[in-house]
Structure formats: C-alpha cells, structure tokens
N, C-alpha and C. Protein backbone atom coordinates (compact mmCIF):
# COMPACT_ATOMS: atom_id res chain seq x y z
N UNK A 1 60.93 9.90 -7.53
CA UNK A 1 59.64 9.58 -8.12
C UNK A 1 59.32 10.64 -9.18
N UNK A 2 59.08 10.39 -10.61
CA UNK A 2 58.73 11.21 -11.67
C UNK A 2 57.08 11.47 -11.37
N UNK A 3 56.45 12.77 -11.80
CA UNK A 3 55.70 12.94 -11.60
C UNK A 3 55.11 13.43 -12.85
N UNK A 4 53.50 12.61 -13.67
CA UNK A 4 53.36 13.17 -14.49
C UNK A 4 52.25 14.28 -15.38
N UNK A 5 52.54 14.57 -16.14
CA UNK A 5 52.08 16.27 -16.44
C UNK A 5 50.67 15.09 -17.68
N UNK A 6 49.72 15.88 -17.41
CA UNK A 6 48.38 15.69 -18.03
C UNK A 6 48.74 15.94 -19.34
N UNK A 7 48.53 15.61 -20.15
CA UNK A 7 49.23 15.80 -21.90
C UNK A 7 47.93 17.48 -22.01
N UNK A 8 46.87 17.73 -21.86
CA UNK A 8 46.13 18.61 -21.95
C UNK A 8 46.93 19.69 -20.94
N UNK A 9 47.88 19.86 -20.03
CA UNK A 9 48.06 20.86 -19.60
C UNK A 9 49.71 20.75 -20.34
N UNK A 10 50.03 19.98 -21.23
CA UNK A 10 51.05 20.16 -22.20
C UNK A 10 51.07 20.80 -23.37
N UNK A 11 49.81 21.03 -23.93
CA UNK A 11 49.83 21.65 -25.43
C UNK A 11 49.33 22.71 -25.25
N UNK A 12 49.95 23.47 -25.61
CA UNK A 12 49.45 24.89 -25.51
C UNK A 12 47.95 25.12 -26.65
N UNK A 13 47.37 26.45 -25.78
CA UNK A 13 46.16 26.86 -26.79
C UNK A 13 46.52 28.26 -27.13
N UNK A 14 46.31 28.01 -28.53
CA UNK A 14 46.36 29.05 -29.56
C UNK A 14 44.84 29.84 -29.68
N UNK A 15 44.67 30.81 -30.48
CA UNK A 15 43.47 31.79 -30.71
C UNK A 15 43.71 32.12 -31.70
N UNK A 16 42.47 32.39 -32.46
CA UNK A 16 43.20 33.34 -33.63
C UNK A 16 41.78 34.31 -33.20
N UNK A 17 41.24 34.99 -34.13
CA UNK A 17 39.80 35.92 -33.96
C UNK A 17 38.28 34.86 -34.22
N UNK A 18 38.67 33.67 -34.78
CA UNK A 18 37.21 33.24 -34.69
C UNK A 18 37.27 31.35 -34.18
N UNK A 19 38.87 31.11 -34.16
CA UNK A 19 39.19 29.68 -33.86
C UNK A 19 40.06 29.58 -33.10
N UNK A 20 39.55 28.64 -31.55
CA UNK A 20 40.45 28.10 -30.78
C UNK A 20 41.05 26.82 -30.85
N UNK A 21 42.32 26.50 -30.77
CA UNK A 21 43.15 25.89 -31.30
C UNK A 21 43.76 24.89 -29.71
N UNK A 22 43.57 23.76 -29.81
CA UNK A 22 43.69 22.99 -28.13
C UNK A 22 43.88 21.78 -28.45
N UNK A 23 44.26 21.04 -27.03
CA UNK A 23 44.58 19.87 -26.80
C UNK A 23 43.47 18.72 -27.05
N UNK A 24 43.15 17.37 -27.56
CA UNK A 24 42.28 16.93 -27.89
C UNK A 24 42.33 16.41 -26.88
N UNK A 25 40.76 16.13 -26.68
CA UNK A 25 39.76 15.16 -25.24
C UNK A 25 39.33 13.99 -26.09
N UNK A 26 38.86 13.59 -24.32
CA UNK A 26 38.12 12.16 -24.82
C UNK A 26 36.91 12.09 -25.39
N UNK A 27 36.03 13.54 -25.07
CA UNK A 27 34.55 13.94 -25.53
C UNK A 27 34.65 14.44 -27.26
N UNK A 28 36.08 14.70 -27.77
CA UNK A 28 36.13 14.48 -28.82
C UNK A 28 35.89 13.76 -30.17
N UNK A 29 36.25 12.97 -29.35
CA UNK A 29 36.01 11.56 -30.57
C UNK A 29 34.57 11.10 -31.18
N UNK A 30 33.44 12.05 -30.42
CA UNK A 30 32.17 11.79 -31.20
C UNK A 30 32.20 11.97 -32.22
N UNK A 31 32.79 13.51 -32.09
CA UNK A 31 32.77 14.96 -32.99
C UNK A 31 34.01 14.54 -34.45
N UNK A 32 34.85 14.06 -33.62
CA UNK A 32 35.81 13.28 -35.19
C UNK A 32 35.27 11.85 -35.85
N UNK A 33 34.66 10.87 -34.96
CA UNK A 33 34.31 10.19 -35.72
C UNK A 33 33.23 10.76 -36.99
N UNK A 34 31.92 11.63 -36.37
CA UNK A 34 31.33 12.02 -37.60
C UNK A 34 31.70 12.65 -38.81
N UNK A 35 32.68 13.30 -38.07
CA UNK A 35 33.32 13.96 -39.02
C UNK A 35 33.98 13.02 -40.42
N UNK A 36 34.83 11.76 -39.79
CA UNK A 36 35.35 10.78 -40.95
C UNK A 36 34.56 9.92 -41.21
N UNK A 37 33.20 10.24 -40.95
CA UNK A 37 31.70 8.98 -41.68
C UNK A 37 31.43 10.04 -43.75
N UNK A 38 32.01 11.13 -43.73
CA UNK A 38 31.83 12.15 -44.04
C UNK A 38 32.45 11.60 -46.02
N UNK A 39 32.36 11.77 -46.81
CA UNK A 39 32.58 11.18 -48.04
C UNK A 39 34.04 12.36 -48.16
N UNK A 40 33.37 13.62 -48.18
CA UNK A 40 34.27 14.79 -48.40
C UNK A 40 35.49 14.17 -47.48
N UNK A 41 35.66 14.16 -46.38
CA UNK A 41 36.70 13.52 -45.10
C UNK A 41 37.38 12.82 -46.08
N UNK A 42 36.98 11.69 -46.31
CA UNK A 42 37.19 10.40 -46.49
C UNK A 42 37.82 10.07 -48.40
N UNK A 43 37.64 10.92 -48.57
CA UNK A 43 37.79 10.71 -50.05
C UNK A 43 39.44 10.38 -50.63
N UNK A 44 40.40 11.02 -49.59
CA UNK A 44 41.72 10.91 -50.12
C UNK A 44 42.49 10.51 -49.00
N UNK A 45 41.95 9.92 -48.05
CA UNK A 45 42.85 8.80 -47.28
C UNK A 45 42.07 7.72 -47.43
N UNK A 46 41.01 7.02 -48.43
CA UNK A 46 40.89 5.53 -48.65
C UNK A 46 39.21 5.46 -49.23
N UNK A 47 38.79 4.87 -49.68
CA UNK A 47 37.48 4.55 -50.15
C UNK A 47 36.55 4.54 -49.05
N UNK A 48 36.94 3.29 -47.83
CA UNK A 48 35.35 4.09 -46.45
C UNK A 48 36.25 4.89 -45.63
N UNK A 49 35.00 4.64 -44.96
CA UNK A 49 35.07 5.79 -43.82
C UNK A 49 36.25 4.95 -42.74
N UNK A 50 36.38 5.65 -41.88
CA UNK A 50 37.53 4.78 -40.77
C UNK A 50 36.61 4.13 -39.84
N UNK A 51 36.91 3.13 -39.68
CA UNK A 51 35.99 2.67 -38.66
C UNK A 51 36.29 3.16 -37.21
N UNK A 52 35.38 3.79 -36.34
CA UNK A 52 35.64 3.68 -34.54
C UNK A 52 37.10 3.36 -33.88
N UNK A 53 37.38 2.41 -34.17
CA UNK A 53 39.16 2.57 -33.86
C UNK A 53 40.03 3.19 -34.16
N UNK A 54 40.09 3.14 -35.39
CA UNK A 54 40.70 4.42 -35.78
C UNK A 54 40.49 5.41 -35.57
N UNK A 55 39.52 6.08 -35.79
CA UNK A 55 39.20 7.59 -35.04
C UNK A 55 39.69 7.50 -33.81
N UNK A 56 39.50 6.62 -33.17
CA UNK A 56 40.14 6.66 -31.50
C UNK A 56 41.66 6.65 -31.72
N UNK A 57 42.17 5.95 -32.04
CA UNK A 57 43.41 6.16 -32.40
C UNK A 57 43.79 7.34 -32.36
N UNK A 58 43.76 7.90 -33.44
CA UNK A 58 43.85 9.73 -33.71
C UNK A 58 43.59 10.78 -32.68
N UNK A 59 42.69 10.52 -32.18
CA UNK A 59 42.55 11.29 -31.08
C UNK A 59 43.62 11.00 -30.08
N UNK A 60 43.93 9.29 -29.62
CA UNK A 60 44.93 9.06 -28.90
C UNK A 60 45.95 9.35 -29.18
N UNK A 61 46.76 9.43 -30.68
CA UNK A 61 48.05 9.75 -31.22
C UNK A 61 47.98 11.13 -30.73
N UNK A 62 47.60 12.05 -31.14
CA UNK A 62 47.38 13.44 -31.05
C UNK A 62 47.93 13.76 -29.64
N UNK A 63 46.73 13.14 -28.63
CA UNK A 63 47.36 13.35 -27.27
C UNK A 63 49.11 12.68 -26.88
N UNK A 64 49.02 11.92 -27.22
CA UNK A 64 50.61 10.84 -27.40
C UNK A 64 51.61 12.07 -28.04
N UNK A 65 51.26 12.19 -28.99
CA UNK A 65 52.43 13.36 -29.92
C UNK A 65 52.96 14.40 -28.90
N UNK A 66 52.08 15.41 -28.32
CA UNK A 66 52.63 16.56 -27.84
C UNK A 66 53.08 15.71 -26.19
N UNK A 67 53.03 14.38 -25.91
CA UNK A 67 53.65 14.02 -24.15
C UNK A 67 55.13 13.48 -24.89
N UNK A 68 54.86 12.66 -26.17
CA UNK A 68 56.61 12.57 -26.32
C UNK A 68 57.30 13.33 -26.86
N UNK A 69 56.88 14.53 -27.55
CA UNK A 69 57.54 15.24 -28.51
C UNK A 69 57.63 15.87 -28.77
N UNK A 70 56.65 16.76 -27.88
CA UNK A 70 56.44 18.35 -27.79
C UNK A 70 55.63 18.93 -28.25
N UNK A 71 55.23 18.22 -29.43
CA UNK A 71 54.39 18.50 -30.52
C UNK A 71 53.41 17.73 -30.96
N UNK A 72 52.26 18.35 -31.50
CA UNK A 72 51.07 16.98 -32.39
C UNK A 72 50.07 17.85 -33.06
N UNK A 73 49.14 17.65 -33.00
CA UNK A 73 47.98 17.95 -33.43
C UNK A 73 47.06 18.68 -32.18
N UNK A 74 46.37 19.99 -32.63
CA UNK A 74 45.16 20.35 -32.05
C UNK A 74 43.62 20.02 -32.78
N UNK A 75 42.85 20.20 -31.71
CA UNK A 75 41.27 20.05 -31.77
C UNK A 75 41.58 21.54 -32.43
N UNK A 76 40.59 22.04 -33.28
CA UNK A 76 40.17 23.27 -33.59
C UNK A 76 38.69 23.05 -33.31
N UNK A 77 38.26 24.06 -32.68
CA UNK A 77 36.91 24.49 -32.55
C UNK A 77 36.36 25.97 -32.83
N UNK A 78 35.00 26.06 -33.07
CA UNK A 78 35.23 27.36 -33.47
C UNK A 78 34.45 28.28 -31.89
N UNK A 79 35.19 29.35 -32.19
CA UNK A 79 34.71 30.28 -30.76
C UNK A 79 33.60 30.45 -30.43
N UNK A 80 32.84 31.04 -30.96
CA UNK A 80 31.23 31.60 -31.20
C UNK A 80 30.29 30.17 -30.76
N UNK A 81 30.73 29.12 -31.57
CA UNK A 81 29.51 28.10 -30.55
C UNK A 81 30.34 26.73 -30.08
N UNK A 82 31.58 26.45 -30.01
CA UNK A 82 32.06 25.64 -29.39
C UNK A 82 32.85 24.23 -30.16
N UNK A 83 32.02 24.70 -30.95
CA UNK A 83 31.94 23.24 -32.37
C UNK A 83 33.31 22.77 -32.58
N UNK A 84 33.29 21.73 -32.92
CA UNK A 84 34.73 20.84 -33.31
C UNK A 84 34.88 21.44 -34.85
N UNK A 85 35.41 21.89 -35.37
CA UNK A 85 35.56 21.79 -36.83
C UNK A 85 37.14 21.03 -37.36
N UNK A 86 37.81 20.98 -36.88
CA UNK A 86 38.56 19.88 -37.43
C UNK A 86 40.34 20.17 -36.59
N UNK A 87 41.27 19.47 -37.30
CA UNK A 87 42.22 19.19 -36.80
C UNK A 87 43.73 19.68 -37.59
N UNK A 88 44.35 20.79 -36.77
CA UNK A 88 45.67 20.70 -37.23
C UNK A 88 47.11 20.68 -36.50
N UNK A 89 48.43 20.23 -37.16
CA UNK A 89 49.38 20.44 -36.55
C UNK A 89 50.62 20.01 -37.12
N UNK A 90 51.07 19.06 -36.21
CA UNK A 90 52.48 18.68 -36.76
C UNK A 90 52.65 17.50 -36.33
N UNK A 91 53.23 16.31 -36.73
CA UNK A 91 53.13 15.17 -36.38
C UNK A 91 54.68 14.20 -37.00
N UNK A 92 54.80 13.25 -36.48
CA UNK A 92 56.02 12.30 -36.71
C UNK A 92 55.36 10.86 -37.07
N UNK A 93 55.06 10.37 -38.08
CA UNK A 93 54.47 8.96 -37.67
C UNK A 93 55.75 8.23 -38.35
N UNK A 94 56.66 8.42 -38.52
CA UNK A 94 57.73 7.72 -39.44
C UNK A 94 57.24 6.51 -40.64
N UNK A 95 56.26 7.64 -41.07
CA UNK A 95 55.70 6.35 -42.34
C UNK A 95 57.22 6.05 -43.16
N UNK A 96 56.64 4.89 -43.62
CA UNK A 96 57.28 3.90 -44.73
C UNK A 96 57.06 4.40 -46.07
N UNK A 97 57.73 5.17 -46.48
CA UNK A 97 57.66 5.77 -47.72
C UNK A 97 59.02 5.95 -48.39
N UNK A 98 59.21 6.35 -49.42
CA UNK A 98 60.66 6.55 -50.28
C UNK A 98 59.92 7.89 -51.17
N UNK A 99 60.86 9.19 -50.97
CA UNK A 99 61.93 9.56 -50.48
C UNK A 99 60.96 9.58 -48.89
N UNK A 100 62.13 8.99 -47.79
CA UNK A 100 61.48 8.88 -46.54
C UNK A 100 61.50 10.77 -46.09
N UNK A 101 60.77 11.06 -45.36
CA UNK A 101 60.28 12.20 -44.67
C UNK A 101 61.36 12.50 -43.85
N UNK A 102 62.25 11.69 -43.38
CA UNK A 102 63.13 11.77 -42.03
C UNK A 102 62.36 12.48 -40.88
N UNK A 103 63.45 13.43 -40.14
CA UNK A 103 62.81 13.37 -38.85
C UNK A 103 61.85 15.24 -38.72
N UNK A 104 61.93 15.60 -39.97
CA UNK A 104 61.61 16.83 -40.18
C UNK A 104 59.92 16.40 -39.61
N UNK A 105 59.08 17.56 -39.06
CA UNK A 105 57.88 17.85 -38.65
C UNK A 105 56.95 17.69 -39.87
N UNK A 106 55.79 17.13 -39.58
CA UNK A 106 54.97 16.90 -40.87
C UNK A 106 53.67 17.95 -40.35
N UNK A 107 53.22 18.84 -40.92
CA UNK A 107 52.30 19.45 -40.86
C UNK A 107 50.94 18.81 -41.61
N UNK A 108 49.87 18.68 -40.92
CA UNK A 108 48.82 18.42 -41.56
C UNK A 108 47.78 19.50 -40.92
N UNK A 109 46.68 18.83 -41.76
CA UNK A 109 45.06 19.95 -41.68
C UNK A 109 43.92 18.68 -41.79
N UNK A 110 42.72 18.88 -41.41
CA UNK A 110 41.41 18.65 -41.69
C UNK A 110 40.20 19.32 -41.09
N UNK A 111 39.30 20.12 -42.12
CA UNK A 111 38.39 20.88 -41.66
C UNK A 111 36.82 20.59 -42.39
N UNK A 112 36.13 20.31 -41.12
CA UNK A 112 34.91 19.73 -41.47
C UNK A 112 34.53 20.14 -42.52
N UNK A 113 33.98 19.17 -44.10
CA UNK A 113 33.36 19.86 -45.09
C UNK A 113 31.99 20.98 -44.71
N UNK A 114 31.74 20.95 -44.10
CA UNK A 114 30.49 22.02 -43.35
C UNK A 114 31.00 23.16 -43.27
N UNK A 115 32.24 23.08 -42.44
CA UNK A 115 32.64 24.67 -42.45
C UNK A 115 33.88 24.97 -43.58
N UNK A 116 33.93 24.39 -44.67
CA UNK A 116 34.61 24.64 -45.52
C UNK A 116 34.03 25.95 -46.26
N UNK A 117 35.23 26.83 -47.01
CA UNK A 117 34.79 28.13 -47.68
C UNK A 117 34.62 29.18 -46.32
N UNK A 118 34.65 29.15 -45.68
CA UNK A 118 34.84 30.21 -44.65
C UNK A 118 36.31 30.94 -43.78
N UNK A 119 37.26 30.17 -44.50
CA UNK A 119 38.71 30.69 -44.06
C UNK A 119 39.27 29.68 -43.12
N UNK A 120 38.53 29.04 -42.29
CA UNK A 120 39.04 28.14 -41.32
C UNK A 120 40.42 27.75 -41.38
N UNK A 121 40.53 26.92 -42.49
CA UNK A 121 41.71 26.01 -42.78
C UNK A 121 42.56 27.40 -42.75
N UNK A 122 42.69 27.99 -43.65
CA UNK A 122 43.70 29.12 -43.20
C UNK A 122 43.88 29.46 -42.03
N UNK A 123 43.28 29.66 -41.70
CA UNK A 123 43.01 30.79 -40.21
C UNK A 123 43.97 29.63 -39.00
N UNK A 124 43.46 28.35 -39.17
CA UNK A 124 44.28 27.34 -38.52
C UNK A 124 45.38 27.24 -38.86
N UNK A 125 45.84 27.43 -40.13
CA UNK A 125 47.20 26.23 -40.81
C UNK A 125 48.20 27.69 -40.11
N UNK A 126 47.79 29.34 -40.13
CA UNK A 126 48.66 30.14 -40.11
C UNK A 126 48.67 30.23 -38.76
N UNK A 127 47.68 30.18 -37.73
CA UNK A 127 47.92 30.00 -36.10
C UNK A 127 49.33 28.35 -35.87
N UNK A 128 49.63 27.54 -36.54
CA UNK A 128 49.82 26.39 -36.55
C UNK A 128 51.29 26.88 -37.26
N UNK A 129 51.66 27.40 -38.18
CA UNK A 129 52.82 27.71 -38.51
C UNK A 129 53.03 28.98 -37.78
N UNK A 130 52.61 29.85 -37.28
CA UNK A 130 53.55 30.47 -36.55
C UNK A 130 54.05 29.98 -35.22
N UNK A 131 53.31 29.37 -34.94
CA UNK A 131 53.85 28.42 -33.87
C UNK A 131 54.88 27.48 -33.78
N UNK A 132 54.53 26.69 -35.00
CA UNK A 132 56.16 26.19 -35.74
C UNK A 132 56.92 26.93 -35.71
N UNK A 133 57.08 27.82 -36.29
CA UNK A 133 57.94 28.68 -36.25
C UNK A 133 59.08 29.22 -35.30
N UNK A 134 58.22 29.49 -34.15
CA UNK A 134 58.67 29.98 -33.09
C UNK A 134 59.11 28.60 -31.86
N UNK A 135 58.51 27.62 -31.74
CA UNK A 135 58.98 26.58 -31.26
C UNK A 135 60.36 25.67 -32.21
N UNK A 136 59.90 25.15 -33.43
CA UNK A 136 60.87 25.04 -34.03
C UNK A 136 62.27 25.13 -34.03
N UNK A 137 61.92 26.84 -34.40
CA UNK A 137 62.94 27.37 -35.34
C UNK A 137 62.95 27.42 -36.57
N UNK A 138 64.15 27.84 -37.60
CA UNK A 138 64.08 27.85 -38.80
C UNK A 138 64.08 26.04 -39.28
N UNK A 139 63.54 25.31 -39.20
CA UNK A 139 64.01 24.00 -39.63
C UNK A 139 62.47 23.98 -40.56
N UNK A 140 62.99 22.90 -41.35
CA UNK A 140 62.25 22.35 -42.48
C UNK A 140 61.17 21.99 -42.29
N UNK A 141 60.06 21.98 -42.56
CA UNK A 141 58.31 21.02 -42.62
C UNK A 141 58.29 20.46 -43.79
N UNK A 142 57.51 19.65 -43.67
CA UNK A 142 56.89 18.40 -44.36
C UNK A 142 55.79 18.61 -44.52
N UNK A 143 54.64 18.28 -45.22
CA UNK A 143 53.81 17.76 -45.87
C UNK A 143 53.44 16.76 -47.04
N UNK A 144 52.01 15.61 -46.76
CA UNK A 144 51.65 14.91 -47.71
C UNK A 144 50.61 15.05 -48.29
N UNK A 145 50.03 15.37 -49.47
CA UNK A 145 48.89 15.74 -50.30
C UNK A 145 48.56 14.61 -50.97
N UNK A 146 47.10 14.33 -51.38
CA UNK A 146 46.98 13.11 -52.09
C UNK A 146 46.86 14.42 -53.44
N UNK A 147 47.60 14.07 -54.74
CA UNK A 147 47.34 14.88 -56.08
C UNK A 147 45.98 15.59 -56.31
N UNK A 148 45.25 14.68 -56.09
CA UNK A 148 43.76 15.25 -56.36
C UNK A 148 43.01 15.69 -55.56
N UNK A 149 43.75 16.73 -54.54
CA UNK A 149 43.23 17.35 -53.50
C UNK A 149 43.61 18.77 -53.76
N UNK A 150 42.67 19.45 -54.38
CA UNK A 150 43.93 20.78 -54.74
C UNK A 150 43.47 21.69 -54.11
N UNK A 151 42.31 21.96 -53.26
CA UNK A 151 41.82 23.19 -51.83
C UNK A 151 43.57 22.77 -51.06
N UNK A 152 43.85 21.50 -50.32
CA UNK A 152 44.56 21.37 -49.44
C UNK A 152 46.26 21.78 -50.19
N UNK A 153 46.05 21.39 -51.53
CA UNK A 153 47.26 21.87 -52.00
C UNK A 153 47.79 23.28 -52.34
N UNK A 154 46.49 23.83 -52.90
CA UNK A 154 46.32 25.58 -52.59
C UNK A 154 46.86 26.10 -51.44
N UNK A 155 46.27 25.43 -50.12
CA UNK A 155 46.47 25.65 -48.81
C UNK A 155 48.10 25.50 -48.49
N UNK A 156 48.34 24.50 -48.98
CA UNK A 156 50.13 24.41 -48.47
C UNK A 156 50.90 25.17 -49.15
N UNK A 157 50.37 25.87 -50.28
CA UNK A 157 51.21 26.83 -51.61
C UNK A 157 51.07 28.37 -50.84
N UNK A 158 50.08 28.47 -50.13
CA UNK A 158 49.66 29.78 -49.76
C UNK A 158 50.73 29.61 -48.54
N UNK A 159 51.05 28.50 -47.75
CA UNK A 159 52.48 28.55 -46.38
C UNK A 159 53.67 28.32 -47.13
N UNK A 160 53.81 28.54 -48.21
CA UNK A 160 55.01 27.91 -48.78
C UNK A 160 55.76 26.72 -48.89
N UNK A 161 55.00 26.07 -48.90
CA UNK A 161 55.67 24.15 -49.31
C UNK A 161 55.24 24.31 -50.53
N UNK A 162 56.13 23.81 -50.82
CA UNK A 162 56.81 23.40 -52.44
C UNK A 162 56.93 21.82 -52.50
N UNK A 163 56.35 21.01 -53.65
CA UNK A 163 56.54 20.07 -54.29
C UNK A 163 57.57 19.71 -54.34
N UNK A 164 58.45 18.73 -53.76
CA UNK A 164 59.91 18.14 -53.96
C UNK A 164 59.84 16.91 -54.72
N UNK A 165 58.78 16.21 -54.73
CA UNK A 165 58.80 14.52 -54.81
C UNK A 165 57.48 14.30 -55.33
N UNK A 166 56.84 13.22 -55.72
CA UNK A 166 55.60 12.32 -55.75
C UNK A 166 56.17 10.97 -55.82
N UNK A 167 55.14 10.30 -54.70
CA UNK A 167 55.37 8.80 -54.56
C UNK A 167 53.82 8.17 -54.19
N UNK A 168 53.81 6.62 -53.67
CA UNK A 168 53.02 6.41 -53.13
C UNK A 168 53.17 5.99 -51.64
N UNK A 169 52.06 6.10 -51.19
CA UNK A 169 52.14 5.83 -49.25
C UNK A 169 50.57 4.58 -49.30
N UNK A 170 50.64 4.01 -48.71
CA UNK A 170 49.46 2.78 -48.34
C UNK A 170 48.76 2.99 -50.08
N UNK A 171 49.44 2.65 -51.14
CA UNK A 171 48.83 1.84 -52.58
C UNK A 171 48.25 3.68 -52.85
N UNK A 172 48.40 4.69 -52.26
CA UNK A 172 47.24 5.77 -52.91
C UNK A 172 48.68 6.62 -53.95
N UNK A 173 48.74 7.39 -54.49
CA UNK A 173 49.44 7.90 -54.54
C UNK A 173 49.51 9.83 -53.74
N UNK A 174 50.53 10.15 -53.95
CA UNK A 174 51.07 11.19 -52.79
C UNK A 174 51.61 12.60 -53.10
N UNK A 175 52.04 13.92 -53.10
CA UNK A 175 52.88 14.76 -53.54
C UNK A 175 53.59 14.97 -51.98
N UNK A 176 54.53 15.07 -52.04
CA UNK A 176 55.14 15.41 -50.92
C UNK A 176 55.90 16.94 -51.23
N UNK A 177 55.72 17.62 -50.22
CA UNK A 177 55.74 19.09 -50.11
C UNK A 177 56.60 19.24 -48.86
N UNK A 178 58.01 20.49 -48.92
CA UNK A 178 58.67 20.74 -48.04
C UNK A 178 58.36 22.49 -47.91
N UNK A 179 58.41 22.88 -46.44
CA UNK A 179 58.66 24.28 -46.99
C UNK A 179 59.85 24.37 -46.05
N UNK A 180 61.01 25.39 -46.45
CA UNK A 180 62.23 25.45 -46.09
C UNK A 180 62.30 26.03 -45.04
N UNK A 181 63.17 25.97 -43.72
CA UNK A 181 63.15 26.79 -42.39
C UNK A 181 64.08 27.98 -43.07
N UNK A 182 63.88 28.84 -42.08
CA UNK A 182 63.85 30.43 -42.51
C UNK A 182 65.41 30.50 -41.93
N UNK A 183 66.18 31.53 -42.96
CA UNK A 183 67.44 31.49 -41.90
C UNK A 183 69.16 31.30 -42.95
C-alpha cells in the first residue's frame, strides 16, 4: 500500500530577511485571485482579468508541480504581516511554442503591484535560484517575458538569462530567455 505525502509537507520553505517563501493553500486563492482582478497583473498575460477558475487552477498547478516533479511554484508572503504578495518558482507546463522550451525548468515571478519597488521580486527570484541551483544542479533555466515588460526583464538580466529567441505563445508575443547551468 503506497502511502501519500501532503504536497505542503513536500515543498520546502525558504526565508530570506523580509520574505517567506512556501507551499500554496487553499486559503490562498482569495489573495491571488485579487491579485489577477489587478490591471498591473493582468496586462501581459491577456486583456481581462482571469476569471475564478483560473486562479484556482494556479494555485492547483502549483500544488500539482512540486507532488510530480519536485518542483513548482511558491506562495511568497511577506514576514512582518503575513500578506500574500505574490508567486515564484519553476514550472513545466510543456507549452506549445517553437523554439519549444524542452524539458529545461521554466522560472517565473509575480509580485503584487502594491508591493512593487521595494526589492521583493528580487529578494524572491534570488531565494528561488539558489535553490535551483542547489536542487538542480548546473542545468539550464528557462524563462518567458512578454517584450513590453521590462521591470520583469531587468529582473531576469540581473539572474542572468539571456535572450536566445522571440516568438509568440497564445497570439501575444514573447522573448524567451535561457540562463546557462554553471559548470
């Protein structure tokens, strides 16, 4: 008889000095849906907002990611009062794209426009790659940027992904960014 492990006592929690870094809940999904009612959110994955399913989704993928794969996405919250501020990690969705991503780790970010300008996204993306890192190994990451996002593209220049490609993914267009495993 297999016996199975709670996906929340599967993902490890990270710290850094002002953001805890964890497994996403079900009490989550308030805190992300408002978050993608949000224009700033919403601006470079599609014209509205996501509707309720989707947000659930995400939260469900997230938990799904780290029970098949080791890996996914964390809740970030911030220490001091508890707050959701947004989401990072590593993820596989095997989108349909050309040049395809293969099976390399895709790193993403999202941090509530509210607490934007305060370091967050850093403070996450570098708790989030050293962790790559060290789980990993030296192997390759991925990232997808919509062009006209250039805080998030700053952000992936400051971890070292580099521009390999531009294409499009669901009609938007895309930059796709690798940064090389170490080694």
């Amino acid at each position: 008889m297999s016996s199975l492990v709670s996906p929340l006592q599967a993902v490890p929690v990270l710290e850094t000095s002002r953001l805890v870094l964890r497994g996403f809940r079900a009490d989550d999904f308030a805190a992300w849906f408002a978050l993608s009612r949000t224009p700033a959110y919403h601006r470079y994955f599609g014209s509205e907002p996501m509707p309720a399913e989707e947000v659930w989704k995400l939260v469900l993928r997230s938990a799904g990611h780290w029970v098949l794969l080791g890996y996914g996405f964390w809740a970030v919250e911030e220490k001091a009062s508890g707050r959701f501020v947004g989401a990072v990690g590593f993820l596989n969705l095997k989108r349909d794209l050309a040049p395809a991503l293969g099976e390399a780790p895709e790193m993403g970010w999202v941090v509530d426009p509210a607490a934007h300008g305060q370091g967050y996204a850093t403070e996450a993306v570098a708790a989030a790659v050293a962790w790559g890192e060290a789980h990993f190994g030296p192997v390759r990451t991925v990232c997808i940027i919509h062009p006209e996002n250039q805080p998030s593209l700053r952000l992936a220049a400051k971890f070292g992904y580099r521009e390999y490609a531009r294409t499009t993914y669901k009609g938007e267009p895309i930059v796709l960014l690798e940064r090389p495993g170490a080694g």
